[in-house]
Structures are given as structure tokens and as C-alpha cells.
N, C-alpha and C. Protein backbone atom coordinates (compact mmCIF):
# COMPACT_ATOMS: atom_id res chain seq x y z
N UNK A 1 0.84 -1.18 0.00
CA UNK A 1 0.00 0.00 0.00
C UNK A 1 0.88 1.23 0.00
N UNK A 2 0.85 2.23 -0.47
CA UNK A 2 1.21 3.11 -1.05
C UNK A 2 0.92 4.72 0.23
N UNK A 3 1.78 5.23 1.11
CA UNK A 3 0.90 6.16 2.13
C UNK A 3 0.92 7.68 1.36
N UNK A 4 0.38 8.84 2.32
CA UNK A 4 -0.08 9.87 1.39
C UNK A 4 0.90 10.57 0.87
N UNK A 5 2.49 9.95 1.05
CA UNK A 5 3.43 10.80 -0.05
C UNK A 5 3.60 9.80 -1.31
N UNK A 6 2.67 8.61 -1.50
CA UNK A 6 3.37 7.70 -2.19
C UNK A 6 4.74 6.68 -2.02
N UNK A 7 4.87 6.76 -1.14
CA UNK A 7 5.86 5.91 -0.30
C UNK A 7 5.16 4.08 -0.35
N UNK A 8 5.53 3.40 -0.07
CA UNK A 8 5.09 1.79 0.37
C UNK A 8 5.27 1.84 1.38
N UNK A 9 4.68 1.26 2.10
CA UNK A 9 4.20 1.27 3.58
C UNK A 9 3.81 0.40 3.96
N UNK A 10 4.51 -0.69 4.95
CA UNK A 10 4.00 -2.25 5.53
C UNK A 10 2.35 -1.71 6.33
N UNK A 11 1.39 -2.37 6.07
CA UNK A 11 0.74 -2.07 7.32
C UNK A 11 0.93 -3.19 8.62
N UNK A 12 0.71 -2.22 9.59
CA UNK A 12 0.99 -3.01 11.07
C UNK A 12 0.60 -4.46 10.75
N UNK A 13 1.72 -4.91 11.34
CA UNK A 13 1.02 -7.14 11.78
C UNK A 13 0.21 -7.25 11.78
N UNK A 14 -0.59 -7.93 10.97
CA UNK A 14 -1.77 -8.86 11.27
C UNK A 14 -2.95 -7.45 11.43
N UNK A 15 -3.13 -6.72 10.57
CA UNK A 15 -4.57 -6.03 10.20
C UNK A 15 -4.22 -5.66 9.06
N UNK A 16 -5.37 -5.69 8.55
CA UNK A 16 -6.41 -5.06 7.02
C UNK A 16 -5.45 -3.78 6.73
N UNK A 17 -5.41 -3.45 6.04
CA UNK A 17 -5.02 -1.90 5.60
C UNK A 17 -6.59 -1.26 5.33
N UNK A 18 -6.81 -0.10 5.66
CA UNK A 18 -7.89 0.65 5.36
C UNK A 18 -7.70 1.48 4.26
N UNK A 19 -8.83 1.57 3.46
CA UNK A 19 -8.71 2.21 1.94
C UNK A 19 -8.54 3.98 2.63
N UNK A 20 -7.41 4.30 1.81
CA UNK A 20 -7.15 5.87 2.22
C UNK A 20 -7.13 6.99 0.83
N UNK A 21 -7.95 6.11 -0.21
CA UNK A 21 -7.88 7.02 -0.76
C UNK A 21 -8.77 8.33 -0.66
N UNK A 22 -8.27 9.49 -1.76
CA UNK A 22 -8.65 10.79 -1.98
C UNK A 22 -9.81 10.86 -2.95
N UNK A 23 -10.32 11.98 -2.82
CA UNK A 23 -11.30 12.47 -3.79
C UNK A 23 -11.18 12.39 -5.29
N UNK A 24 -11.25 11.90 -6.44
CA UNK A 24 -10.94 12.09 -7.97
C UNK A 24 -11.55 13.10 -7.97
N UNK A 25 -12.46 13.81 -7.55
CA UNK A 25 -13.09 14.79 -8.65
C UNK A 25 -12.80 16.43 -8.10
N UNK A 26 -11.38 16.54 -7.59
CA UNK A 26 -10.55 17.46 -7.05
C UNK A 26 -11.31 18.37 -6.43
N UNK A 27 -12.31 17.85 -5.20
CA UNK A 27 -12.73 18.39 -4.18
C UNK A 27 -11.52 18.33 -3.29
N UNK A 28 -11.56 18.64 -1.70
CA UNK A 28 -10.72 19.13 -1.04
C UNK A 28 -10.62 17.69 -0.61
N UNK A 29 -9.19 17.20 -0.24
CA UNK A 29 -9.33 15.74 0.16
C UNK A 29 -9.14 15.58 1.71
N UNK A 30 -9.86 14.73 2.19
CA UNK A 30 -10.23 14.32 3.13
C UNK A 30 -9.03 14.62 4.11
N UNK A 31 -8.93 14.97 5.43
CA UNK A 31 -7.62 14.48 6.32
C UNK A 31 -7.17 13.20 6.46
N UNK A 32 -5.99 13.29 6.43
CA UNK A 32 -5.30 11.94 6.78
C UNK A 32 -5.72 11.94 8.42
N UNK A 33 -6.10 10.38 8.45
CA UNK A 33 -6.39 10.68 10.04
C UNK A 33 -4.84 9.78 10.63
N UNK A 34 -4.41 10.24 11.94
CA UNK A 34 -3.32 10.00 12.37
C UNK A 34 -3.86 9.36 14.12
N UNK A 35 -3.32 8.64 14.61
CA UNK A 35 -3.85 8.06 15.95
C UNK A 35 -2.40 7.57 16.59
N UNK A 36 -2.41 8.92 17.90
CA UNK A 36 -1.01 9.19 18.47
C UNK A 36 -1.28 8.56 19.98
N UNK A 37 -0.08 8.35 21.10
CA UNK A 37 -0.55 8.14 22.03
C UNK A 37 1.16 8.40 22.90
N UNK A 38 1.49 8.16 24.19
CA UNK A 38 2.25 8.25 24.44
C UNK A 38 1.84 7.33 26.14
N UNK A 39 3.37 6.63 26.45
CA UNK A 39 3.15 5.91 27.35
C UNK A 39 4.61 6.26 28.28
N UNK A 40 4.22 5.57 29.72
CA UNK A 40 5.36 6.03 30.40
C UNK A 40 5.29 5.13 31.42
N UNK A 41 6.74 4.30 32.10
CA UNK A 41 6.62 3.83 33.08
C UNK A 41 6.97 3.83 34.31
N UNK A 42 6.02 4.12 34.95
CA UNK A 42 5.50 4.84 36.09
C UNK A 42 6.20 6.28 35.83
N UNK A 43 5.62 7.36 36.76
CA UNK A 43 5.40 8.47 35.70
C UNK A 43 6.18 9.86 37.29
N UNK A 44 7.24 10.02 37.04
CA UNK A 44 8.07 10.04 35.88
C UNK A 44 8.65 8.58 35.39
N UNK A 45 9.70 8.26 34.59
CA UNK A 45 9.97 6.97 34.25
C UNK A 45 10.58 6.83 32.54
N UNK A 46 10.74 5.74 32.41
CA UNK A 46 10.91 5.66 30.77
C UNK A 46 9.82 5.35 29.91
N UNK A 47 9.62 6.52 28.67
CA UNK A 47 8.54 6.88 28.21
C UNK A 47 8.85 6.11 26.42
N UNK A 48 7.51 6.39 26.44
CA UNK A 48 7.19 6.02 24.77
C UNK A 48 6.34 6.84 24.03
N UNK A 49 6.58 6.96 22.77
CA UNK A 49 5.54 7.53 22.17
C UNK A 49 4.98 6.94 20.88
N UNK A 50 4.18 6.79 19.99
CA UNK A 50 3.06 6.20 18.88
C UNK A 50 2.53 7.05 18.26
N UNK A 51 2.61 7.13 16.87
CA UNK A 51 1.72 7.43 16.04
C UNK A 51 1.62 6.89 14.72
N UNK A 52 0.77 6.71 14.12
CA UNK A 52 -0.05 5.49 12.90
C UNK A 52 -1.06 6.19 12.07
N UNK A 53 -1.12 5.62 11.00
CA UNK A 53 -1.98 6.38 9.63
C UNK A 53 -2.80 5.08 9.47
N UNK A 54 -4.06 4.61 9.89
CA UNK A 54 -4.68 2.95 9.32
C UNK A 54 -4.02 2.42 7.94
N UNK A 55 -3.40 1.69 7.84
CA UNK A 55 -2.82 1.24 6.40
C UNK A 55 -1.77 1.67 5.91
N UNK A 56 -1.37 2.89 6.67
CA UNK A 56 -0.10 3.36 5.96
C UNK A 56 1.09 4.00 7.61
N UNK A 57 2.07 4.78 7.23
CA UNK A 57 2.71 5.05 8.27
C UNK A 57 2.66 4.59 9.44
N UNK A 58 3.79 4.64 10.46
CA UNK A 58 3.42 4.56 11.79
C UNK A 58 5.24 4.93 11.75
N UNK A 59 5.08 5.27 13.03
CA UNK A 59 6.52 5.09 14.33
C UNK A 59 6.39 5.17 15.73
N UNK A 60 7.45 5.09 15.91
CA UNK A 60 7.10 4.78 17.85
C UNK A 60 8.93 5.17 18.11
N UNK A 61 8.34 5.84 19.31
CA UNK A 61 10.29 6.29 19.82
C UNK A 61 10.15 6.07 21.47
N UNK A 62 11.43 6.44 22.07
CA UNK A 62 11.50 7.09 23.46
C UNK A 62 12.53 7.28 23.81
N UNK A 63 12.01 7.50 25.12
CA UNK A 63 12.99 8.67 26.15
C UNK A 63 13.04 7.87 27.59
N UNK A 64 14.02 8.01 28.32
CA UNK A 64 14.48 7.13 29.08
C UNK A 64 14.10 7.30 30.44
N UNK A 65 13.77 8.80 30.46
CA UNK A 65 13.40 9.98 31.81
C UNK A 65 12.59 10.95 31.17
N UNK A 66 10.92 10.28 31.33
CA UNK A 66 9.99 11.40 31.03
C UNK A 66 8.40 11.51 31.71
N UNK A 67 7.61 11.94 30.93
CA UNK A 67 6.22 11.73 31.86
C UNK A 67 5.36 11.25 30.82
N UNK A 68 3.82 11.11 31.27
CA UNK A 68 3.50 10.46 30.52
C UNK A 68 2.55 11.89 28.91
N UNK A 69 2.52 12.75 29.84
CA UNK A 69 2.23 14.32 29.38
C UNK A 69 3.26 14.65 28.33
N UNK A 70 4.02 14.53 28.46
CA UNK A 70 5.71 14.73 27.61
C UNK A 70 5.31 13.68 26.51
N UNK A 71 5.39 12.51 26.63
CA UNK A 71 5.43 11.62 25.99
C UNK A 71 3.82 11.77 24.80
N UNK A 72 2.74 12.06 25.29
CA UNK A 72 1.68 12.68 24.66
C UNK A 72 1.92 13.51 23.40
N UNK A 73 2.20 14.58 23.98
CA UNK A 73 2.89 15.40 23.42
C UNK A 73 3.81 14.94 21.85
N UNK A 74 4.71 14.00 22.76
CA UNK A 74 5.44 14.01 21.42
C UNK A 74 5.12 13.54 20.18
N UNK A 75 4.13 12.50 20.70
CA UNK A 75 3.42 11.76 19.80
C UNK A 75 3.44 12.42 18.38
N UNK A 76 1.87 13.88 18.76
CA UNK A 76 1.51 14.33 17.86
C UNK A 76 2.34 15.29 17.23
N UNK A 77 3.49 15.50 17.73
CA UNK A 77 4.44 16.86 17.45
C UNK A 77 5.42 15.55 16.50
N UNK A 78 5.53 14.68 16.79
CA UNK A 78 6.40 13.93 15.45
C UNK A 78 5.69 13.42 14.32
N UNK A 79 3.86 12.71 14.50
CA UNK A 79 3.04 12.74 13.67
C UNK A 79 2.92 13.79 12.28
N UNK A 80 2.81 15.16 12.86
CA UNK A 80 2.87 16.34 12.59
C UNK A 80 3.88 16.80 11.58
N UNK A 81 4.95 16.55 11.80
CA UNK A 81 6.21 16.80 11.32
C UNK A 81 6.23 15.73 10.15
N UNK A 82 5.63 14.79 9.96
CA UNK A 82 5.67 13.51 9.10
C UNK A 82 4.90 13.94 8.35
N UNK A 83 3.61 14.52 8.50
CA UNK A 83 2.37 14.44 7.26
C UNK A 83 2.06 15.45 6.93
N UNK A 84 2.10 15.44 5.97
CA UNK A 84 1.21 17.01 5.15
C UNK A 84 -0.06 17.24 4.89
N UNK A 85 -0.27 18.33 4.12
CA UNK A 85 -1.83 18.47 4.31
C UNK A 85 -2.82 18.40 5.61
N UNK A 86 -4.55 18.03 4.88
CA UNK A 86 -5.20 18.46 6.19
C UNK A 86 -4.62 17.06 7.34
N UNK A 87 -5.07 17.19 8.58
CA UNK A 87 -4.34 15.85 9.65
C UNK A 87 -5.75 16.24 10.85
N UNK A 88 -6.14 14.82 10.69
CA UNK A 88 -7.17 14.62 11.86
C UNK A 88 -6.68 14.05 13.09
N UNK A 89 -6.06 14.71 13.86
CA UNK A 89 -5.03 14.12 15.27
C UNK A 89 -6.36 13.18 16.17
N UNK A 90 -6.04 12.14 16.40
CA UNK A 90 -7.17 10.98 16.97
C UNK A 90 -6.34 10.62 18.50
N UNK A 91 -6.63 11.79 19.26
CA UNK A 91 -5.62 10.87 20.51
C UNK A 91 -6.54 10.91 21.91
N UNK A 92 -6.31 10.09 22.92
CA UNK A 92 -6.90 9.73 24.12
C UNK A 92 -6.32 10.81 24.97
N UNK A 93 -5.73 11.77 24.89
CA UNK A 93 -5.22 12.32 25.90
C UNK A 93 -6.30 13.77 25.51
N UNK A 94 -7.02 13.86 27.16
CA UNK A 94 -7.10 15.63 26.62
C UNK A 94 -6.19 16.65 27.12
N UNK A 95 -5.35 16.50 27.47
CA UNK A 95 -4.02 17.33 27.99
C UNK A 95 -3.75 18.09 26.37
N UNK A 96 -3.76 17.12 25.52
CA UNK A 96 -3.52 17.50 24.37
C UNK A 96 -4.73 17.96 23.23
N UNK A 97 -5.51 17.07 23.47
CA UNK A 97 -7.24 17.99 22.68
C UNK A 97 -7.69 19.07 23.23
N UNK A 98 -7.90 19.06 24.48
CA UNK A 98 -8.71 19.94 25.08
C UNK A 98 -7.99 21.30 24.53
N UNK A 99 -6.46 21.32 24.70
CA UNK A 99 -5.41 22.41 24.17
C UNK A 99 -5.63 23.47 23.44
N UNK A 100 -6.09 22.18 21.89
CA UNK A 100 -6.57 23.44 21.08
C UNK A 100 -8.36 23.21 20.76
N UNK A 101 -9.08 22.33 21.41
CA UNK A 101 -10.31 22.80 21.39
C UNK A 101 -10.83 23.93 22.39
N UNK A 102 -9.81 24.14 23.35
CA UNK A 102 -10.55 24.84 24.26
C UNK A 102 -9.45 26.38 24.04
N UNK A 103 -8.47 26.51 23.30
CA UNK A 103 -7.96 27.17 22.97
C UNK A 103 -6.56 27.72 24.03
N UNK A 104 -6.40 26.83 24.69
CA UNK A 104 -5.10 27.17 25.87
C UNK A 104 -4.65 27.77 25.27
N UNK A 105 -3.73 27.67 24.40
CA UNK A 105 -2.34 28.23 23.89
C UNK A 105 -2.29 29.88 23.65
N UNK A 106 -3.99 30.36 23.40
CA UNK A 106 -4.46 31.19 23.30
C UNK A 106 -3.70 32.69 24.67
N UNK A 107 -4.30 31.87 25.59
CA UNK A 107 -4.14 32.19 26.91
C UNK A 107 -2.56 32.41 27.68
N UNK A 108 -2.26 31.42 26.99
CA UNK A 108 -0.74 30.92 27.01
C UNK A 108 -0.18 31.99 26.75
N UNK A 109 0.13 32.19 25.55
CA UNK A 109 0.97 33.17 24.83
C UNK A 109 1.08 34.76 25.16
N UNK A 110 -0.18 34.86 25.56
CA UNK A 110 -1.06 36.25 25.70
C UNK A 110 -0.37 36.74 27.06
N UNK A 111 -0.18 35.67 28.38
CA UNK A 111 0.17 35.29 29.27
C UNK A 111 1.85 35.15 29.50
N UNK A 112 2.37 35.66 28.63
CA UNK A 112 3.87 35.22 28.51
C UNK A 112 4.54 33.82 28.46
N UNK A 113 3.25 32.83 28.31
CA UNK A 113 3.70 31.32 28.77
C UNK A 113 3.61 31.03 29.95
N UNK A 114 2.84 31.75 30.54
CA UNK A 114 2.21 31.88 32.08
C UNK A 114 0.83 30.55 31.91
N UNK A 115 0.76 29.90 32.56
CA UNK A 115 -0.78 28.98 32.75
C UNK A 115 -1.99 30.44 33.66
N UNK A 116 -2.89 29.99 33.87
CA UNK A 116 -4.20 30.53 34.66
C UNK A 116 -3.83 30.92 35.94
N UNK A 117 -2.95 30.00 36.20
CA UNK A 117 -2.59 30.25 37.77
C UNK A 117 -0.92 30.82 38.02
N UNK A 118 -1.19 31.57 37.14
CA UNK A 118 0.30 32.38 36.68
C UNK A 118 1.97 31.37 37.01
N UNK A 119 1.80 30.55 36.57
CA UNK A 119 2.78 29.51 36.69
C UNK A 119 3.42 29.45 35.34
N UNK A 120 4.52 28.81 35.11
CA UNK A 120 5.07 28.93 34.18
C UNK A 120 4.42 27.56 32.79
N UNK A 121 4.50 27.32 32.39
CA UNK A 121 3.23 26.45 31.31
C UNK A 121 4.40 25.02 31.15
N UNK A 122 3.71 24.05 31.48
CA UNK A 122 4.46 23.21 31.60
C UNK A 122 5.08 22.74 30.14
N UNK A 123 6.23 21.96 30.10
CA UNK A 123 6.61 21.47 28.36
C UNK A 123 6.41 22.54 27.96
N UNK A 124 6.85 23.32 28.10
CA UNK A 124 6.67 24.58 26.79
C UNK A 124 7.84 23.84 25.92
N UNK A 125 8.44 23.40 25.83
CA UNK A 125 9.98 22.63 24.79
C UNK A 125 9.02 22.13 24.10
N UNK A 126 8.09 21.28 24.22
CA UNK A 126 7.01 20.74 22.92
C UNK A 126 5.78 21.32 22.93
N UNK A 127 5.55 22.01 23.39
CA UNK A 127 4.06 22.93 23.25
C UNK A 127 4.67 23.94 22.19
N UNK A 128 5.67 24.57 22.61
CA UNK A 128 5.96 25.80 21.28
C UNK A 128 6.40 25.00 19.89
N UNK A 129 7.08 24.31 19.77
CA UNK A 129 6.87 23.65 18.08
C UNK A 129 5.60 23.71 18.03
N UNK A 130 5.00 22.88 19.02
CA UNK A 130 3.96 22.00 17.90
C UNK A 130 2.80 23.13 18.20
N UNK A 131 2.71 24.06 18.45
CA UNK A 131 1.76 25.25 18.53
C UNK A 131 1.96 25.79 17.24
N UNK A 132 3.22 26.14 17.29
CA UNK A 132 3.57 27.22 16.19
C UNK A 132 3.34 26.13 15.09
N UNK A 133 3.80 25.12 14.77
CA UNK A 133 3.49 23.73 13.90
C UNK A 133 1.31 24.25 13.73
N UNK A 134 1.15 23.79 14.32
CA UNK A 134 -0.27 23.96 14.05
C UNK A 134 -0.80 25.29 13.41
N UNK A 135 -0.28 26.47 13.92
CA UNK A 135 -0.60 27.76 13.73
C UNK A 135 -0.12 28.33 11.88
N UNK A 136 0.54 27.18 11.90
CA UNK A 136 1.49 27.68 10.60
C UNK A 136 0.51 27.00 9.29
N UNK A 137 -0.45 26.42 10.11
CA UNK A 137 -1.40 25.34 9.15
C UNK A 137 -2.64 25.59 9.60
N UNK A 138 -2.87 26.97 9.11
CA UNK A 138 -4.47 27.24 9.77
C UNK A 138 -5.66 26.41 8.51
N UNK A 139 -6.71 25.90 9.39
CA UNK A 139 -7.32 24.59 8.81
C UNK A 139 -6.95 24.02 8.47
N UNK A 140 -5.75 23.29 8.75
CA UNK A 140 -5.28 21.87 8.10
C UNK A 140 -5.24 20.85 9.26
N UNK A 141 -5.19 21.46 10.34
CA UNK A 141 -4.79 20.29 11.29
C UNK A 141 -6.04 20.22 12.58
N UNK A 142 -6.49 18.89 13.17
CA UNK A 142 -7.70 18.89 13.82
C UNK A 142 -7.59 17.95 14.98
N UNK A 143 -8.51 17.99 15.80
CA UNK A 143 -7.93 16.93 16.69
C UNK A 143 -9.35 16.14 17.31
N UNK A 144 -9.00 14.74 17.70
CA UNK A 144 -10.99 14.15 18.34
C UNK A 144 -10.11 13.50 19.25
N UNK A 145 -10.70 13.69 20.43
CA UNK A 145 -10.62 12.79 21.31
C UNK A 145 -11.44 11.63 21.14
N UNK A 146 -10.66 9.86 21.58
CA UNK A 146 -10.86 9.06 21.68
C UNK A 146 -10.47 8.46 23.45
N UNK A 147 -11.55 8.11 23.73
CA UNK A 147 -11.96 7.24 25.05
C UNK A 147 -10.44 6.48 25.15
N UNK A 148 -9.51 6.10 26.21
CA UNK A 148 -8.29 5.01 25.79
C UNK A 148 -8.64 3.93 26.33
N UNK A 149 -8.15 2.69 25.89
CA UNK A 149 -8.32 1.26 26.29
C UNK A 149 -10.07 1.08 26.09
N UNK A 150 -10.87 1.28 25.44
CA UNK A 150 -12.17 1.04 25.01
C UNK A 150 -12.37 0.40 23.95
N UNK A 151 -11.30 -0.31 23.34
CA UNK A 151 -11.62 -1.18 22.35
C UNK A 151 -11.75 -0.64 20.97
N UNK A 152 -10.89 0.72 20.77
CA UNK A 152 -10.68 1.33 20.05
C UNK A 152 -9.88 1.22 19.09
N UNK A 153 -9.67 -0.38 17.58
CA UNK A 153 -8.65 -0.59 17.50
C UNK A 153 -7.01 -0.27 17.00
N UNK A 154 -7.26 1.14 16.68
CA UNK A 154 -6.09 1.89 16.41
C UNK A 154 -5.42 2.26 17.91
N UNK A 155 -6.40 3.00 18.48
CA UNK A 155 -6.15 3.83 19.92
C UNK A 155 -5.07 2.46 20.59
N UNK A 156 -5.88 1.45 20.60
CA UNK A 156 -4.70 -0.06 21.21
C UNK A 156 -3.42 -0.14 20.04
N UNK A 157 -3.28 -0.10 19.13
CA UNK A 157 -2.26 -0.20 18.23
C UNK A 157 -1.29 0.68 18.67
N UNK A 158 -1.57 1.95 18.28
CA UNK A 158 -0.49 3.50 19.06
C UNK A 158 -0.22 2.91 20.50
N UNK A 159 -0.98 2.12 21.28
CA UNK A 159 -0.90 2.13 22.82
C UNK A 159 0.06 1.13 22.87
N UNK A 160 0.27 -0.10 22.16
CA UNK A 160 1.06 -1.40 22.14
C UNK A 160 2.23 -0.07 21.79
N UNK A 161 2.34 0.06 20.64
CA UNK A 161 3.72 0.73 20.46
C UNK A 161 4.44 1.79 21.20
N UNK A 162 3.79 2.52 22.02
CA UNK A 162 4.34 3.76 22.90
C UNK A 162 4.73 2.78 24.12
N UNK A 163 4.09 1.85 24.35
CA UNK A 163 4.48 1.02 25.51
C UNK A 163 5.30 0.20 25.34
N UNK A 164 5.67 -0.64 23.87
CA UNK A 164 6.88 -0.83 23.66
C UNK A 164 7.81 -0.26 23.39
N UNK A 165 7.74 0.77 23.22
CA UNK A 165 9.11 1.50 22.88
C UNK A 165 9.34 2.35 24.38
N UNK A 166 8.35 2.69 25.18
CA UNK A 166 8.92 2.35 26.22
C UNK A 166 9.64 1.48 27.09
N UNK A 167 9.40 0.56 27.02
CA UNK A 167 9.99 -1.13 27.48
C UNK A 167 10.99 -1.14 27.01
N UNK A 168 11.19 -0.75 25.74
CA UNK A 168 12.55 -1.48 25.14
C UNK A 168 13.31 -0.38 24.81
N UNK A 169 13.11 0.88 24.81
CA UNK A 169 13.62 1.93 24.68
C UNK A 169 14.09 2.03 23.16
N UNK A 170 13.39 1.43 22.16
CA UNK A 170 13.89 1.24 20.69
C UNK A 170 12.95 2.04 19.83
N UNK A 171 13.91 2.96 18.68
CA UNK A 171 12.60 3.44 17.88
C UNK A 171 12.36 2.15 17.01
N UNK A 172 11.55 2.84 16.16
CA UNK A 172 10.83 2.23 15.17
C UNK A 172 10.00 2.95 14.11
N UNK A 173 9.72 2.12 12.71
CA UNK A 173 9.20 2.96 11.86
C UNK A 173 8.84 2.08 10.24
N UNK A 174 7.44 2.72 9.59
CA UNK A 174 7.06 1.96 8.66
C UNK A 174 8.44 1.76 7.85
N UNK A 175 8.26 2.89 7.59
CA UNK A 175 9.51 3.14 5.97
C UNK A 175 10.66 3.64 6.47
């Protein structure tokens, strides 16, 4: 299978690839949907992170001393950096949806990088990429929260891999 740069792309062990194609009749094409996650053991601890395209892309990394917030984070900030065009971010964390549905960063910035409770904003080291990353792509990039461990079977896919690459401290990657 072929992912959205045209690349070949194993899909994950043992599942289906999902049809990803685009529009022919050069309407606006659909987002790639992306399903990130990040894991950590025991928290602080050695962390992992996941992210996957159904049928096409994926990787998984980590860090040896992190949290599990950090590790969230990185998920979608390396997702991000991988895919172009529009990107439907699919992750269980709302540390990270709520962000830009509820518009933190907003507040953030305005704030000097101050939080609500005039504190300094935690991870700002991956909140400012991947802010400015988002900001630099007005309507292209989106985000849904998904319920975690509900039988969600991507949400478990990203979750196996952030937790192995926590465990084993090894990246990994389709292509």
C-alpha cells in the first residue's frame, strides 16, 4: 500500500489496511487521520511515544526519563512533522485535545507562557513547536478525542507501540 506521499508502507502485523484514498473529482481531500498516544513507566519513568496512519505510516520512539504528558505530546508533534496536508489528530489524551479545542495556547501566549494560575506552562519545549506547527497550518490540522483502552482498534495499536518502545527503549518505523 502506497501512504499519502506515495511511499510503500507495511501495514501493522496482522490487520487489514484501510482504503485511504482521496477524492478524484478534485474536491478538497479528506484528512489523513493520524492516531497518536504516548506511554510512560511509572510516571516520571521511561517513556514512549506512537503514532499510525490505518494502512499506511506509523513510528514509535522514546525517552528514558519522562512523563507520561511529555510523551503525549510528542506523539503528535512527530506525527505532525511527518504528514502534510489536512491531519485529523485521533488521541486519548485531553491534555492534548482539550489544548486546542478549548484554545489554551491562546491564553498561554497572551500570558507570557504563564498557565491561569500564573505559573510557568508546563513542556513549553514541545508545546511551542507544535503550537507554532499547528498555527502555521491554519485549517489543516484537527484533533478528536478518543476514550483510551475502550476497544478502540487503532487507539490499542499507538498504545502497544508507545508502551513498547517504552519497554525497550527502541525506535521504530514503517519506511
Amino acid at each position: 500500500m502506497r501512504d499519502h506521499r506515495g511511499v510503500v508502507a507495511e501495514p501493522l502485523p496482522g490487520l487489514a489496511a484501510d482504503s485511504a484514498t482521496g477524492p478524484a473529482d478534485g474536491t478538497a481531500a479528506e484528512p489523513t487521520v493520524v492516531y497518536t498516544d504516548g506511554a510512560c513507566l511509572g510516571n516520571p519513568g521511561p517513556g514512549g511515544w506512537a503514532w499510525a496512519v490505518p494502512g499506511g505510516d506509523w513510528a514509535c520512539g522514546a525517552d528514558p526519563a519522562t512523563t507520561n504528558q511529555r510523551m503525549e505530546l510528542q506523539a503528535v508533534l512527530e506525527a505532525l512533522r511527518e504528514l502534510d496536508g489536512p491531519v485529523e489528530v485521533v488521541s486519548d489524551s485531553t491534555y492534548v485535545v482539550h489544548c486546542f479545542r478549548d484554545r489554551w495556547y491562546e491564553g498561554w501566549m497572551r500570558r507570557g507562557w504563564r498557565n491561569s494560575k500564573k505559573e510557568p506552562v508546563a513542556n513549553q519545549d514541545l508545546w511551542k513547536p507544535l503550537i507554532e506547527l499547528y498555527l502555521s497550518r491554519p485549517g489543516e490540522i484537527s484533533f478528536r478525542w478518543v476514550k483510551g483502552h475502550s476497544g478502540n482498534e487503532w487507539n490499542d495499536i499507538v498504545d502497544e507501540l508507545a508502551v513498547g518502545a517504552a519497554s525497550d527503549q527502541r525506535s521504530r518505523r514503517s519506511s
